[in-house]
Protein backbone atom coordinates (compact mmCIF):
# COMPACT_ATOMS: atom_id res chain seq x y z
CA UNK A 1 3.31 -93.45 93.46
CA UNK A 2 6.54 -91.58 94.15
CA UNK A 3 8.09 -92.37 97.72
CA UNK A 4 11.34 -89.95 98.90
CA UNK A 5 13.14 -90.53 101.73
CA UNK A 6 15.79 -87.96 103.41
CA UNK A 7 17.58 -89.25 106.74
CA UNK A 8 20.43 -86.90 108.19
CA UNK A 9 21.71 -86.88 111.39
CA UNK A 10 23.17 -90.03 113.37
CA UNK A 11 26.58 -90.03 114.97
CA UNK A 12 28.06 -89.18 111.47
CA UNK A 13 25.90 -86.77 110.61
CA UNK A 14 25.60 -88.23 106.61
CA UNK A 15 22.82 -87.68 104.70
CA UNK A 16 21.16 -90.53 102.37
CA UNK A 17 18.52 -90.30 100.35
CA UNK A 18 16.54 -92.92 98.50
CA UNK A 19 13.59 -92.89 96.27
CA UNK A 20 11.48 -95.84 94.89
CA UNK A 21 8.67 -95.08 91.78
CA UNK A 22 5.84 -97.59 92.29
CA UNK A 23 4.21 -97.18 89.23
CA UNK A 24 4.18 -100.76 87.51
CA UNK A 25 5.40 -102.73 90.36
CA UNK A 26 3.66 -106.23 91.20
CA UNK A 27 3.58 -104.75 94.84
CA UNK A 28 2.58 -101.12 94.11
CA UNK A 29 -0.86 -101.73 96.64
CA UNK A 30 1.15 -103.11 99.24
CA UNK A 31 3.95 -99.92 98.70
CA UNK A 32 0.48 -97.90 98.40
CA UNK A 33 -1.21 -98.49 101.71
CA UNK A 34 2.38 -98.45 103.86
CA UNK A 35 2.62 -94.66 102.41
CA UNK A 36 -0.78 -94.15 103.06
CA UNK A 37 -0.11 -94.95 106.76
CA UNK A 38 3.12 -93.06 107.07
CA UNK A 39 1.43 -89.73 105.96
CA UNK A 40 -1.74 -90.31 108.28
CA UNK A 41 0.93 -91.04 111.34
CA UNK A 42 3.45 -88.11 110.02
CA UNK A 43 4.71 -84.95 111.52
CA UNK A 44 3.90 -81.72 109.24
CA UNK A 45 6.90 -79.82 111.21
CA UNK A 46 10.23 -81.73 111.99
CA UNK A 47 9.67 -83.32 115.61
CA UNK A 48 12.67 -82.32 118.13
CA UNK A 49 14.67 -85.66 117.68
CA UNK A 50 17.31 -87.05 120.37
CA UNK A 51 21.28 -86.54 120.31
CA UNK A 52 22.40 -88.35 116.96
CA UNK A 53 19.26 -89.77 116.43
CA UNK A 54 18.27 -89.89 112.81
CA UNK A 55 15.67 -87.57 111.45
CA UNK A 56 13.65 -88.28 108.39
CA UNK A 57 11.82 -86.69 105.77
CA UNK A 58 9.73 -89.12 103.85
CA UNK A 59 7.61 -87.95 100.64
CA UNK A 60 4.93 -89.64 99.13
CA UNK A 61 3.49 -87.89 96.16
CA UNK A 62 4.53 -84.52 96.94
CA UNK A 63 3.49 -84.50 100.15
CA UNK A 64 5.94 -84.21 102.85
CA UNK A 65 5.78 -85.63 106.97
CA UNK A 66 8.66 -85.18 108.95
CA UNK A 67 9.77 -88.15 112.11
CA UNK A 68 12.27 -89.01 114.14
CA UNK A 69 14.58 -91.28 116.05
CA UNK A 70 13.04 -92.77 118.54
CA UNK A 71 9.44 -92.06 117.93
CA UNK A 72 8.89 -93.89 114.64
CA UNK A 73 5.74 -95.80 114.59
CA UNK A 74 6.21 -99.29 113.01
CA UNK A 75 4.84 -98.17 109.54
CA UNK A 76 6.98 -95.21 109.05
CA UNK A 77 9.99 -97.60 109.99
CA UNK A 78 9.09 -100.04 107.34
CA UNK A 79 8.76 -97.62 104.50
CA UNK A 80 11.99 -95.83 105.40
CA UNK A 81 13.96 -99.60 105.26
CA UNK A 82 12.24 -100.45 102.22
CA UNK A 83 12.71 -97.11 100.50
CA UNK A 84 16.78 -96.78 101.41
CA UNK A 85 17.08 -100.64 100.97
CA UNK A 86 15.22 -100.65 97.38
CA UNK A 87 15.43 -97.10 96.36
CA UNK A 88 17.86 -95.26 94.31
């Protein structure tokens, strides 16, 4: 499994993005059901976000959900640390 993130916006206004491939990974069920979730719970359009709030674009095996500062549920929060912490 291939999970992209894309956050832009903020105070800054920087872009990072971040991608981790699961594929041979001890945890790649674990990585599996968290992107799972965060497609179910995802935006198909990018949700109207708040003034320098971070917007995201997360992409889990080619398919793309859109969220947003403040209105990320706990699983789409998760996967975004994870992929920008882990990710390259």
């Amino acid at each position: 499994m291939r999970i992209q993130v894309r956050r832009t916006g903020g105070f800054a206004g920087i872009e990072r993005r971040a991608e981790v491939d699961t594929s041979g990974r001890s945890d790649s069920d674990e990585w599996r059901t968290l992107g799972e979730r965060v497609l179910a719970s995802g935006q198909e359009t990018p949700p109207a976000g708040v003034p320098d709030g971070f917007r995201y674009e997360i992409t889990v095996d080619g398919r793309t959900v859109y969220a947003a500062d403040p209105r990320l549920t706990d699983e789409q929060r998760e996967l975004v640390s994870r992929v920008l912490k882990e990710g390259a």
